[in-house]
Protein backbone atom coordinates (compact mmCIF):
# COMPACT_ATOMS: atom_id res chain seq x y z
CA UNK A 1 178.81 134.60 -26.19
CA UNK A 2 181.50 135.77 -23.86
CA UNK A 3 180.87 136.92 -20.46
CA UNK A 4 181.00 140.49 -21.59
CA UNK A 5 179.04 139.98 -24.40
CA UNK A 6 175.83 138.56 -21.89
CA UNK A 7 176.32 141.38 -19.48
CA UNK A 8 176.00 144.03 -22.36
CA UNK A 9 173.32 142.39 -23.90
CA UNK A 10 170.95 141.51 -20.93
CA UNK A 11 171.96 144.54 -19.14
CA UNK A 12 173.33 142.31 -15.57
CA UNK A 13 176.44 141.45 -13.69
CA UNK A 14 178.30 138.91 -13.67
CA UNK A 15 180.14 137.70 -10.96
CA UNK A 16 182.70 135.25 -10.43
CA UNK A 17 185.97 134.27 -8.43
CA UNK A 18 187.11 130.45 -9.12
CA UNK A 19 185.33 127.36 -10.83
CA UNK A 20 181.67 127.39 -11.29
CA UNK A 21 180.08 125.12 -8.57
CA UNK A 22 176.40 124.09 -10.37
CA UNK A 23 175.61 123.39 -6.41
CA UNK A 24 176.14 126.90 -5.19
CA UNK A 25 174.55 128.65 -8.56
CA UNK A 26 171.37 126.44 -7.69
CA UNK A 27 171.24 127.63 -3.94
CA UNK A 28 171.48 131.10 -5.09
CA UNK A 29 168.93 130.51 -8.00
CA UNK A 30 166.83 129.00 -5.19
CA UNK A 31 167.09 132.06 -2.66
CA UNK A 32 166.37 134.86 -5.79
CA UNK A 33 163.45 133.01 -6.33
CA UNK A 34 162.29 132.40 -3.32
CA UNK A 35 162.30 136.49 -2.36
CA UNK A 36 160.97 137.67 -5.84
CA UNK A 37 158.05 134.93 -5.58
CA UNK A 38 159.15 134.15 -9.62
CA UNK A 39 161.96 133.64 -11.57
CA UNK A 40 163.33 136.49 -13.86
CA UNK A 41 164.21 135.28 -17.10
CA UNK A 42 167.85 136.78 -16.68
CA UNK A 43 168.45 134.57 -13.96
CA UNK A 44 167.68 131.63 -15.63
């Protein structure tokens, strides 16, 4: 699926400037989960 194609479908934003760093998606990951208490299955 393209980009577009997610954001349509799952109703979310997406968000990027540059190459994906797996580091920095898993610190963010981290902190979302972290203030919810659980991990919505968008953000998985």
């Amino acid at each position: 699926m393209s980009p577009v194609e997610v954001m349509n479908r799952h109703h979310l934003a997406i968000v990027a400037h540059g190459l994906a760093n797996p580091q920095e998606v898993q610190n963010f990951q981290a902190k979302v989960v972290a203030g919810l208490g659980y991990c919505p299955p968008s953000l998985v």
